[in-house]
PDB file of N, CA and C in Angstrom:
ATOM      1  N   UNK A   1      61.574  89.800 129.949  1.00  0.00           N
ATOM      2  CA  UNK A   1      61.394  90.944 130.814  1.00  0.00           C
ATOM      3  C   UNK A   1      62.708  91.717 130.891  1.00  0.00           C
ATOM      4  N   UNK A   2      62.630  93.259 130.653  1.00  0.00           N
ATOM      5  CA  UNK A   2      63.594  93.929 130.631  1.00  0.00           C
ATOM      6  C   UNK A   2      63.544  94.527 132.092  1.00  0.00           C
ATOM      7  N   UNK A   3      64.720  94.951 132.499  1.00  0.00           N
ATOM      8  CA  UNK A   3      65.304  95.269 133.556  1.00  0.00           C
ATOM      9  C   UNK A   3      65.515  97.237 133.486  1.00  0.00           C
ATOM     10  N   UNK A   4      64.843  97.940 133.899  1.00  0.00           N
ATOM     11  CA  UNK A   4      65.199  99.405 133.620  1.00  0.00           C
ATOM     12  C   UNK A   4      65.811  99.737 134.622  1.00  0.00           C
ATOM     13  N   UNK A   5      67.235 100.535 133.640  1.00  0.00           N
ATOM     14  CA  UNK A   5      67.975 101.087 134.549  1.00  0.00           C
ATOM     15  C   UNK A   5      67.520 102.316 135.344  1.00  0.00           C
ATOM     16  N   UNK A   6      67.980 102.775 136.421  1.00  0.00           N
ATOM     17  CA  UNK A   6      67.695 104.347 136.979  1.00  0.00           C
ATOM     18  C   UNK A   6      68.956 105.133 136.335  1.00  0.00           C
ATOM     19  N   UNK A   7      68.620 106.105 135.383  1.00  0.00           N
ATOM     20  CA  UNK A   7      69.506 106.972 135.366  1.00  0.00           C
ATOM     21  C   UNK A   7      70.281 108.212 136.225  1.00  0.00           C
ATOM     22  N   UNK A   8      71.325 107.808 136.345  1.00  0.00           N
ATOM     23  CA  UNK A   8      71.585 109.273 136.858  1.00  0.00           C
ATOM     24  C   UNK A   8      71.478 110.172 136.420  1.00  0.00           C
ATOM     25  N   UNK A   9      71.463 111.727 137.462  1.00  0.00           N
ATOM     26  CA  UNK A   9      71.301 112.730 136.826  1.00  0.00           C
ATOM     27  C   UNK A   9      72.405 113.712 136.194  1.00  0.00           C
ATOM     28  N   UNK A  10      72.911 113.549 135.737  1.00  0.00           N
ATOM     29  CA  UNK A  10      74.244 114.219 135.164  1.00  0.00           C
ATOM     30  C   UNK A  10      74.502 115.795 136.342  1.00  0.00           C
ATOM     31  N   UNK A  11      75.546 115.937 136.595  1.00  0.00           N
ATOM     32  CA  UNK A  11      75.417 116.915 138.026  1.00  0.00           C
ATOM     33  C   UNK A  11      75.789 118.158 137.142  1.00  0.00           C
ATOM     34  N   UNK A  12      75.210 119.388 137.773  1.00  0.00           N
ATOM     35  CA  UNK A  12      75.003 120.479 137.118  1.00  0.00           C
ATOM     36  C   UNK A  12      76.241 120.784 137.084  1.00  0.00           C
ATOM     37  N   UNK A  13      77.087 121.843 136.030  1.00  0.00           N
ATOM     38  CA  UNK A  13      78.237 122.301 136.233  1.00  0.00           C
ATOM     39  C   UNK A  13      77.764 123.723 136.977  1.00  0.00           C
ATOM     40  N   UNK A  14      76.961 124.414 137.041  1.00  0.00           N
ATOM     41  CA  UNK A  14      76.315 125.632 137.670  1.00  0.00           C
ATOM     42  C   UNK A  14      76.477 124.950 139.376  1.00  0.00           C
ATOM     43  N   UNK A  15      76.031 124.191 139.705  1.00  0.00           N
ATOM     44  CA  UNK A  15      75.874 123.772 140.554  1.00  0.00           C
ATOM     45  C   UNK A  15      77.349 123.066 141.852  1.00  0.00           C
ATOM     46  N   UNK A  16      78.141 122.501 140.768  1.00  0.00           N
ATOM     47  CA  UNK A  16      79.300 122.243 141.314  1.00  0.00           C
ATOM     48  C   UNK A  16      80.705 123.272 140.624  1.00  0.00           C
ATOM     49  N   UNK A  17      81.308 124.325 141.791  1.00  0.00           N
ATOM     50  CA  UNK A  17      81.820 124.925 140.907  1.00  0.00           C
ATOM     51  C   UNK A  17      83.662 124.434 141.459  1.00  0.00           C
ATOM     52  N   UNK A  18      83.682 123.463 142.046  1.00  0.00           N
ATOM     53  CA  UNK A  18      85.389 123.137 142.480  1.00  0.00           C
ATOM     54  C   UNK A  18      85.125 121.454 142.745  1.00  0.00           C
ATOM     55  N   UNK A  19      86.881 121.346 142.640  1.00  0.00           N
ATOM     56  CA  UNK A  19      86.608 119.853 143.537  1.00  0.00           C
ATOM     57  C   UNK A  19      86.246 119.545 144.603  1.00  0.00           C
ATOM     58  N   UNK A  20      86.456 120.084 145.354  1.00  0.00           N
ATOM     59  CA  UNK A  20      85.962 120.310 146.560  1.00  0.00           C
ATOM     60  C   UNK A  20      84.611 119.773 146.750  1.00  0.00           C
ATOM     61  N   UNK A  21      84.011 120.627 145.722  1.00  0.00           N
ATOM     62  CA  UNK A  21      82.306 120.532 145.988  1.00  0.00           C
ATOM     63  C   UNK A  21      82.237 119.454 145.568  1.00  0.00           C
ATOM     64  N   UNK A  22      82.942 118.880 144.446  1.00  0.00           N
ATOM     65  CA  UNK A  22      82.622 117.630 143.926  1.00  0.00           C
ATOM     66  C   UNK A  22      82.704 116.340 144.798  1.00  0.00           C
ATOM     67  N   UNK A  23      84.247 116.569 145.242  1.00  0.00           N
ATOM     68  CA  UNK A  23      84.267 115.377 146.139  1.00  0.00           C
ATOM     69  C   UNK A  23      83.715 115.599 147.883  1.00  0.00           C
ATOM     70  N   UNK A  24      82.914 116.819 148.133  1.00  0.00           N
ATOM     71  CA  UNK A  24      82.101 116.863 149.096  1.00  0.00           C
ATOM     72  C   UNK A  24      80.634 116.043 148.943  1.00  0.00           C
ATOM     73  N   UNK A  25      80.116 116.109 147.762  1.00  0.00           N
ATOM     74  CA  UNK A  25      78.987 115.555 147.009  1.00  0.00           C
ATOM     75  C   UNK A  25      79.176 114.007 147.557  1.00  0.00           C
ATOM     76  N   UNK A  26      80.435 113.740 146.740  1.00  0.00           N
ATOM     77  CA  UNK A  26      80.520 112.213 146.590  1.00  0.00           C
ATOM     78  C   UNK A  26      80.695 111.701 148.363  1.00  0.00           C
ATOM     79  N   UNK A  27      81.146 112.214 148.715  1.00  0.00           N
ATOM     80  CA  UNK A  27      81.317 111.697 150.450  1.00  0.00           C
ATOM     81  C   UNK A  27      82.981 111.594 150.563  1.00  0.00           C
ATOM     82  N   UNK A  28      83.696 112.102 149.782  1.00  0.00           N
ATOM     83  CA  UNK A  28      85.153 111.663 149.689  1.00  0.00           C
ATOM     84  C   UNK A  28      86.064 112.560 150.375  1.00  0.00           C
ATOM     85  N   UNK A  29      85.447 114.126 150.682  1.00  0.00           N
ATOM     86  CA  UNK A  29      86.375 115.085 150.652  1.00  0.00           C
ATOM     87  C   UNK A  29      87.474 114.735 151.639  1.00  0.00           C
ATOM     88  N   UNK A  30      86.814 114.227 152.895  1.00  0.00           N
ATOM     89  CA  UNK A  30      87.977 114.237 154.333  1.00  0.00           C
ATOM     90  C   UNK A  30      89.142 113.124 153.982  1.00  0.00           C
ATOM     91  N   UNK A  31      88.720 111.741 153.277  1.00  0.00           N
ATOM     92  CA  UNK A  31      89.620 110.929 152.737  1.00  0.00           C
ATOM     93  C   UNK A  31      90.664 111.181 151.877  1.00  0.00           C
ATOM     94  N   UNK A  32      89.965 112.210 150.882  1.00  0.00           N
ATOM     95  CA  UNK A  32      91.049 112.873 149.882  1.00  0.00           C
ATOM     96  C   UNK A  32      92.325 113.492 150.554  1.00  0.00           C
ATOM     97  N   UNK A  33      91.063 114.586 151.308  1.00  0.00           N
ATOM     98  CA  UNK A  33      92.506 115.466 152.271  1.00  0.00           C
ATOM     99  C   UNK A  33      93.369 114.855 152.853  1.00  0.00           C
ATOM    100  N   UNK A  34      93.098 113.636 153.602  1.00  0.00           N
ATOM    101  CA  UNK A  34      93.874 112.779 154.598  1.00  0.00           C
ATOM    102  C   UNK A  34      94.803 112.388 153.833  1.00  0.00           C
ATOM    103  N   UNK A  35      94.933 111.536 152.630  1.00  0.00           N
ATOM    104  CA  UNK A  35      95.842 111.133 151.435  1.00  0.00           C
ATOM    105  C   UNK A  35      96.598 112.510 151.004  1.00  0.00           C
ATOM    106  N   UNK A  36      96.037 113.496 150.315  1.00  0.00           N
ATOM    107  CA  UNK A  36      97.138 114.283 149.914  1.00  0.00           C
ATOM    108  C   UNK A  36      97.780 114.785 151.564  1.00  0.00           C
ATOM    109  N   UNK A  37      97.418 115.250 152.612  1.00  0.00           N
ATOM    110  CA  UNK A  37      98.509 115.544 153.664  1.00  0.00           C
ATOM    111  C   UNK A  37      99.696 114.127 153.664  1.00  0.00           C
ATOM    112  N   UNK A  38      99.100 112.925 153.752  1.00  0.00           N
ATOM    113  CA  UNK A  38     100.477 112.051 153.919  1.00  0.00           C
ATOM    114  C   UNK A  38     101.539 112.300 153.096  1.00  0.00           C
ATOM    115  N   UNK A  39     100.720 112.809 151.358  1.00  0.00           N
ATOM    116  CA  UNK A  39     101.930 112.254 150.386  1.00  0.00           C
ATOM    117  C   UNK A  39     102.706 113.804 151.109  1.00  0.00           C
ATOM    118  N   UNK A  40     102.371 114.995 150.897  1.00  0.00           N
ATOM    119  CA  UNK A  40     102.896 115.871 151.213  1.00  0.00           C
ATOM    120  C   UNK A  40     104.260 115.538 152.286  1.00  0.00           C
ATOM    121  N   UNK A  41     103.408 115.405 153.637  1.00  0.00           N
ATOM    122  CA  UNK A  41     104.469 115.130 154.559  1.00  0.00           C
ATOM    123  C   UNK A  41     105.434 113.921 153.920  1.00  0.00           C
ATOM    124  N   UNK A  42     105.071 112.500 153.191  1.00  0.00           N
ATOM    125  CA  UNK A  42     105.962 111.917 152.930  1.00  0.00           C
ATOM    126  C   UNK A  42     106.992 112.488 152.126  1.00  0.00           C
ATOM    127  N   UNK A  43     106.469 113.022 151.385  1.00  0.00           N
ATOM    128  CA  UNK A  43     107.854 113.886 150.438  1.00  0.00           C
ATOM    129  C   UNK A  43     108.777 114.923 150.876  1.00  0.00           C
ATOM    130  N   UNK A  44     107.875 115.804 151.552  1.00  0.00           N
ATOM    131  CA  UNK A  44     108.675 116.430 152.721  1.00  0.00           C
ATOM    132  C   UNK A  44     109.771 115.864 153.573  1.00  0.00           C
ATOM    133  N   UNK A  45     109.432 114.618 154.448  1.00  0.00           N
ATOM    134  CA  UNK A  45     110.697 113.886 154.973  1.00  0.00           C
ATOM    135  C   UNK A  45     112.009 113.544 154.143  1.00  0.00           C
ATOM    136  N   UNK A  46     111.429 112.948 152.818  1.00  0.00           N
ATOM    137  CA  UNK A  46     112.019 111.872 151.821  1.00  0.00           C
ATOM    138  C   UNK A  46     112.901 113.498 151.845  1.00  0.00           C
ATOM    139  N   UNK A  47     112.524 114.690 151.002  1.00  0.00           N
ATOM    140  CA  UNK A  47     113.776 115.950 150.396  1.00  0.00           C
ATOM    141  C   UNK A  47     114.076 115.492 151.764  1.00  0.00           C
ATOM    142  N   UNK A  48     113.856 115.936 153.026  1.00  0.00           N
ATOM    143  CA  UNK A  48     114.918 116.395 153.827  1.00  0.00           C
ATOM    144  C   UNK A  48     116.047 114.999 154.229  1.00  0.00           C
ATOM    145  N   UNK A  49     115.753 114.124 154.096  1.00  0.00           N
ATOM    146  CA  UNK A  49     116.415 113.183 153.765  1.00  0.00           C
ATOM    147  C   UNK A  49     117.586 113.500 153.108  1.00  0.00           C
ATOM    148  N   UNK A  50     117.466 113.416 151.419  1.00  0.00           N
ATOM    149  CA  UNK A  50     118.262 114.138 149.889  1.00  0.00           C
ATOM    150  C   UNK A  50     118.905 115.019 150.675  1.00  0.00           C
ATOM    151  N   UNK A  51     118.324 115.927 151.396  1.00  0.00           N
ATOM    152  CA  UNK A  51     119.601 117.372 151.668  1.00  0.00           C
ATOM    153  C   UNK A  51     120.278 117.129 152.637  1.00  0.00           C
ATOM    154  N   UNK A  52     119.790 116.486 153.615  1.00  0.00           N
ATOM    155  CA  UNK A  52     121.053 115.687 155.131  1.00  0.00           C
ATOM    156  C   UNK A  52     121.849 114.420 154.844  1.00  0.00           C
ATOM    157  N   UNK A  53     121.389 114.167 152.726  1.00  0.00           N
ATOM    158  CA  UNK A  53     122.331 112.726 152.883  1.00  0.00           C
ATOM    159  C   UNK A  53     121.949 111.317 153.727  1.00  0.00           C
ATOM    160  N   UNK A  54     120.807 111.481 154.035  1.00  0.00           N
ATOM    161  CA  UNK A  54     120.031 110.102 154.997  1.00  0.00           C
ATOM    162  C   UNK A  54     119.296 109.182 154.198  1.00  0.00           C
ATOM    163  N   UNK A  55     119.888 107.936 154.088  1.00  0.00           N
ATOM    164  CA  UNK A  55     119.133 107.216 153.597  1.00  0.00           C
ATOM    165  C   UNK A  55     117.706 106.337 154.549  1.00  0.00           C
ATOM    166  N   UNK A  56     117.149 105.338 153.758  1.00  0.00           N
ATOM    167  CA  UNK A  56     116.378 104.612 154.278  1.00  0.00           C
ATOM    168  C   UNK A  56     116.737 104.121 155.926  1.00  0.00           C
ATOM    169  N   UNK A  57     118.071 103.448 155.373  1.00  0.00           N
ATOM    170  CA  UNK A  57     118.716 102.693 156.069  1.00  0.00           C
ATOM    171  C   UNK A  57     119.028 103.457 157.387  1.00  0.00           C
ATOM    172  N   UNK A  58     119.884 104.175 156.958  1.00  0.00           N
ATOM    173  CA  UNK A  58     119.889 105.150 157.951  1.00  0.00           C
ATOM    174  C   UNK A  58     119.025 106.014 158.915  1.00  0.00           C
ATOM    175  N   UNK A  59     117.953 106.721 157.986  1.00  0.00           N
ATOM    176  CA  UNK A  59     116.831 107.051 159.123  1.00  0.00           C
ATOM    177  C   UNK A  59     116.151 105.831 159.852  1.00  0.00           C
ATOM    178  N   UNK A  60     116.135 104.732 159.471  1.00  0.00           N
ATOM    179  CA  UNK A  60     115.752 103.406 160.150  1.00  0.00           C
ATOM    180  C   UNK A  60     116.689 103.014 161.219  1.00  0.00           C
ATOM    181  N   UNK A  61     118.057 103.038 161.559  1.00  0.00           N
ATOM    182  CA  UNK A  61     119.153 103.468 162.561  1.00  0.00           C
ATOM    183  C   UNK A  61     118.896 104.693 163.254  1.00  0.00           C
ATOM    184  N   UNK A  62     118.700 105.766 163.162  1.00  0.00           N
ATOM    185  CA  UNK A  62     118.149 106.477 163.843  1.00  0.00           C
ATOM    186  C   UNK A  62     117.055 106.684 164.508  1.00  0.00           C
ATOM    187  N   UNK A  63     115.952 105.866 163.696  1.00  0.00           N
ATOM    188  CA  UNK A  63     114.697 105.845 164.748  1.00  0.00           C
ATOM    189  C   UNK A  63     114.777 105.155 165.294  1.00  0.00           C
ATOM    190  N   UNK A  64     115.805 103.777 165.636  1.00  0.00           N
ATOM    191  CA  UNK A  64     115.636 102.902 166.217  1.00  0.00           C
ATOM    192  C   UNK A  64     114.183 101.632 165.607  1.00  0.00           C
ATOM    193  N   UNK A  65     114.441 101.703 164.580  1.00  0.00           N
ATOM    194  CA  UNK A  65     113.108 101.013 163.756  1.00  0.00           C
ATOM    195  C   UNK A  65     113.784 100.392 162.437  1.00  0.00           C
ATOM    196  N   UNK A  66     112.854  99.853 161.881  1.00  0.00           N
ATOM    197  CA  UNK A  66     113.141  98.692 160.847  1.00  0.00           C
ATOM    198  C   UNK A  66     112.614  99.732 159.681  1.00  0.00           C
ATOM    199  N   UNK A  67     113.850  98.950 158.681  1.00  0.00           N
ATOM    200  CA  UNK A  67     113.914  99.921 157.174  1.00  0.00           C
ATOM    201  C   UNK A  67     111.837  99.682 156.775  1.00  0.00           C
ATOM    202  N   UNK A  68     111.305  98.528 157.231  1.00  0.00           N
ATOM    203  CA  UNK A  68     110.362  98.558 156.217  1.00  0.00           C
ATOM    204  C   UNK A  68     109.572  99.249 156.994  1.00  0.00           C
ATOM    205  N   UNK A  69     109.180  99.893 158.312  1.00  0.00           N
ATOM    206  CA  UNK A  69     109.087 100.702 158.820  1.00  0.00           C
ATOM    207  C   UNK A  69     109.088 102.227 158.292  1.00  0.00           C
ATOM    208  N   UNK A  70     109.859 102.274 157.708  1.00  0.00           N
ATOM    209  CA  UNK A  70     110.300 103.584 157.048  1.00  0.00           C
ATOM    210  C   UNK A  70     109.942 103.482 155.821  1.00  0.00           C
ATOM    211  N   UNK A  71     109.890 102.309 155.024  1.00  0.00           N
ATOM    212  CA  UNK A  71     108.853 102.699 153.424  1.00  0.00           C
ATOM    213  C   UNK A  71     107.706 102.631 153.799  1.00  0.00           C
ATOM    214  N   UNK A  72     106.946 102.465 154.770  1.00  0.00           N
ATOM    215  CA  UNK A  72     105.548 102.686 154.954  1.00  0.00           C
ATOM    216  C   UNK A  72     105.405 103.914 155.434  1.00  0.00           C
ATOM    217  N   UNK A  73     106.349 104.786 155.876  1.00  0.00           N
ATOM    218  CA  UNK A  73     106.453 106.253 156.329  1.00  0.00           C
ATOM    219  C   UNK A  73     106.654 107.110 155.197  1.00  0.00           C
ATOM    220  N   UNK A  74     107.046 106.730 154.406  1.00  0.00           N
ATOM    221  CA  UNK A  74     107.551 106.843 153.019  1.00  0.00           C
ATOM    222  C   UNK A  74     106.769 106.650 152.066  1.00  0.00           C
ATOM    223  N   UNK A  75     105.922 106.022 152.053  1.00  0.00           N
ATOM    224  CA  UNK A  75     105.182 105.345 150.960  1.00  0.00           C
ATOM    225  C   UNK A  75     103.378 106.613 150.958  1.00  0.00           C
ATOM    226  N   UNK A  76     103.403 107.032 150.228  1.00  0.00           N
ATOM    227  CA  UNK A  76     102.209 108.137 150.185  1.00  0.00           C
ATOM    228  C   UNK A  76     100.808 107.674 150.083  1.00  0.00           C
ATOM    229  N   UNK A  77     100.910 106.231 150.116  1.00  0.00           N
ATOM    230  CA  UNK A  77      99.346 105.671 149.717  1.00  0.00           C
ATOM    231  C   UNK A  77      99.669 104.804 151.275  1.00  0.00           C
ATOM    232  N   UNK A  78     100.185 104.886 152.322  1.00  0.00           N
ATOM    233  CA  UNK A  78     100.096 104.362 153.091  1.00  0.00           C
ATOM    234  C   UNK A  78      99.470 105.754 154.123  1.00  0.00           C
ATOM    235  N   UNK A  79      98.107 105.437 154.265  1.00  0.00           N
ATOM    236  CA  UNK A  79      97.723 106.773 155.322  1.00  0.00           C
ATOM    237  C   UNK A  79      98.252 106.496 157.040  1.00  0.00           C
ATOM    238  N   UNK A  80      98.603 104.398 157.563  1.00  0.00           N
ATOM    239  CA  UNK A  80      98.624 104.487 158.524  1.00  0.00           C
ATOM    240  C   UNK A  80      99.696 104.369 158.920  1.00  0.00           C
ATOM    241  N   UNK A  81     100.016 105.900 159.759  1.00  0.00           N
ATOM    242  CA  UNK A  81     101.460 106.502 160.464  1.00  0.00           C
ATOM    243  C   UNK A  81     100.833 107.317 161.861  1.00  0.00           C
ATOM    244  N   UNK A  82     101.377 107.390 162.725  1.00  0.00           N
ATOM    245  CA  UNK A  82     101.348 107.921 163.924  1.00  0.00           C
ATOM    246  C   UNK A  82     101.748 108.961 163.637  1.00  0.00           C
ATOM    247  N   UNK A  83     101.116 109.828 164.889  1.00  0.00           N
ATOM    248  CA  UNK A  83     101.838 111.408 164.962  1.00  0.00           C
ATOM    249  C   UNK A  83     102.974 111.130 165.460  1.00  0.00           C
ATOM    250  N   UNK A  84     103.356 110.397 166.490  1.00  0.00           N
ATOM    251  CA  UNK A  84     104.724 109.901 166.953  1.00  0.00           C
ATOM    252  C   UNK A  84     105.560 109.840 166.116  1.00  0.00           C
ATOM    253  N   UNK A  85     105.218 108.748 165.447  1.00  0.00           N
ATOM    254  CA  UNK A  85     106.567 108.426 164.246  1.00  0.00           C
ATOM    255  C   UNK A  85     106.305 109.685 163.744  1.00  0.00           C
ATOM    256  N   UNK A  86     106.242 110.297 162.737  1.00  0.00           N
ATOM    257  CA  UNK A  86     105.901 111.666 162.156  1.00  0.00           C
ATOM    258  C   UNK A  86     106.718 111.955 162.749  1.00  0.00           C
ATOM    259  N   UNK A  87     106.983 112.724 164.102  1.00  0.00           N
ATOM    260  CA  UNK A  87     107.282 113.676 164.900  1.00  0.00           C
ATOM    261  C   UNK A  87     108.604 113.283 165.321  1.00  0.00           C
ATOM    262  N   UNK A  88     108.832 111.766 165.622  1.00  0.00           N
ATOM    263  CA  UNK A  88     109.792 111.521 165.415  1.00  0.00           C
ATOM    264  C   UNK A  88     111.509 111.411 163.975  1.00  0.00           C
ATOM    265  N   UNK A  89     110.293 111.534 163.487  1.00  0.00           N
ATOM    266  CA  UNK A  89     111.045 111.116 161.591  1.00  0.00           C
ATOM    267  C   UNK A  89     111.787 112.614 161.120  1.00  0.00           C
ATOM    268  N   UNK A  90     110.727 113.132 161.794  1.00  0.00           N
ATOM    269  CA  UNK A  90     111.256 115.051 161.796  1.00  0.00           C
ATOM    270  C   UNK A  90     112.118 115.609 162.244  1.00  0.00           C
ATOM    271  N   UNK A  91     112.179 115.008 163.148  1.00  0.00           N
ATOM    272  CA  UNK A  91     113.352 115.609 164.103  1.00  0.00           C
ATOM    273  C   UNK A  91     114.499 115.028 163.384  1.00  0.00           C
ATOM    274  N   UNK A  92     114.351 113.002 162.879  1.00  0.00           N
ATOM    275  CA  UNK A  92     115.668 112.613 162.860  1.00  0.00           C
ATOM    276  C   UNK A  92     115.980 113.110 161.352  1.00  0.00           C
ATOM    277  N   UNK A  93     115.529 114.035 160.966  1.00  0.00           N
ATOM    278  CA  UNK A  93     116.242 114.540 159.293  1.00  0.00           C
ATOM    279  C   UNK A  93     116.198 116.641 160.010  1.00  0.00           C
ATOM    280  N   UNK A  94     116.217 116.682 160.928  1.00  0.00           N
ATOM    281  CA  UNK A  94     116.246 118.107 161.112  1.00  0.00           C
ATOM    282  C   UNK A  94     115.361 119.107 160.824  1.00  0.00           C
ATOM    283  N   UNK A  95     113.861 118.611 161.344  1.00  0.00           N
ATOM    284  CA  UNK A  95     112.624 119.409 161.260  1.00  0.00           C
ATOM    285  C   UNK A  95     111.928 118.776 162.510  1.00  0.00           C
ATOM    286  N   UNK A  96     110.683 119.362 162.077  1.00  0.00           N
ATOM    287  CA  UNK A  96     109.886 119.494 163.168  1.00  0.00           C
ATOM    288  C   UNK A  96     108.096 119.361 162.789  1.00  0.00           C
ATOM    289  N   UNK A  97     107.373 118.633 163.367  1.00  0.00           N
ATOM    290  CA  UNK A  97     106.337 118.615 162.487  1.00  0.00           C
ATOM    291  C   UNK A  97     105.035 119.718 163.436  1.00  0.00           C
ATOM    292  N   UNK A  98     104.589 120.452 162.851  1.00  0.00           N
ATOM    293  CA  UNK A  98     103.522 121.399 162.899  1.00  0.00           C
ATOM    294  C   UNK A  98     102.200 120.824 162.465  1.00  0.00           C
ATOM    295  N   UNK A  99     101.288 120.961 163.523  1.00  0.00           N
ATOM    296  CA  UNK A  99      99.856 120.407 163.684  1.00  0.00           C
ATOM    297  C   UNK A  99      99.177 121.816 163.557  1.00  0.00           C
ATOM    298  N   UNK A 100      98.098 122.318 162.804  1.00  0.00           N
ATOM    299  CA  UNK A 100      96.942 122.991 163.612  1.00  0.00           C
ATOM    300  C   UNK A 100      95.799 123.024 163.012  1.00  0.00           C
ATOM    301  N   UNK A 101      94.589 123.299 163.980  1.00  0.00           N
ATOM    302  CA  UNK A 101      93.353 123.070 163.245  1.00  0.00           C
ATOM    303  C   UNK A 101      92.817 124.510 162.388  1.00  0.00           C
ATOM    304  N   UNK A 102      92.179 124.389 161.682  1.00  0.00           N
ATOM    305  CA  UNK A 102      92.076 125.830 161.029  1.00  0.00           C
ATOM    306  C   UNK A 102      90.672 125.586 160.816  1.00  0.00           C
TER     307      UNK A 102
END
């Protein structure tokens, strides 16, 4: 006895015209977004870091927090960070972090 597969339906390219739509389809879009904002903001901290001369170590002395603390703030596949820390991490490299809903 054979086993029949269900094929999928190959998704229209007429039909999907961005990623967006694509990964709206799939159920992914809000997860995606959530991941690219961290790496963003993580890289964002990390330059302002490079241009004030702050290392790990150092922004970890300044927040009053532990270096590994700070590679998980750091780390772009890590989505879980507080707005706190954020807001805090900003300030201690000379920014400021901006929220809004659009």
């Amino acid at each position: 006895m054979t086993k029949t597969r269900k094929k999928k339906s190959p998704r229209s390219a007429a039909r999907l015209s961005t990623l967006d739509d694509l990964l709206k389809e799939d159920g992914k879009l809000e997860e995606f977004q959530a991941v690219a904002i961290k790496e963003v903001l993580a890289w964002q901290i990390a330059e302002a870091m490079k241009a004030n001369n702050i290392s790990r170590n150092g922004l970890a002395t300044r927040m009053k927090t532990s270096r590994s603390q700070i590679g998980r703030l750091l780390d772009p596949k890590d989505g879980n960070v507080t707005l706190n820390t954020l807001q805090r991490a900003a300030r201690m490299v000379g920014r400021s972090l901006k929220l809004e809903l659009v």
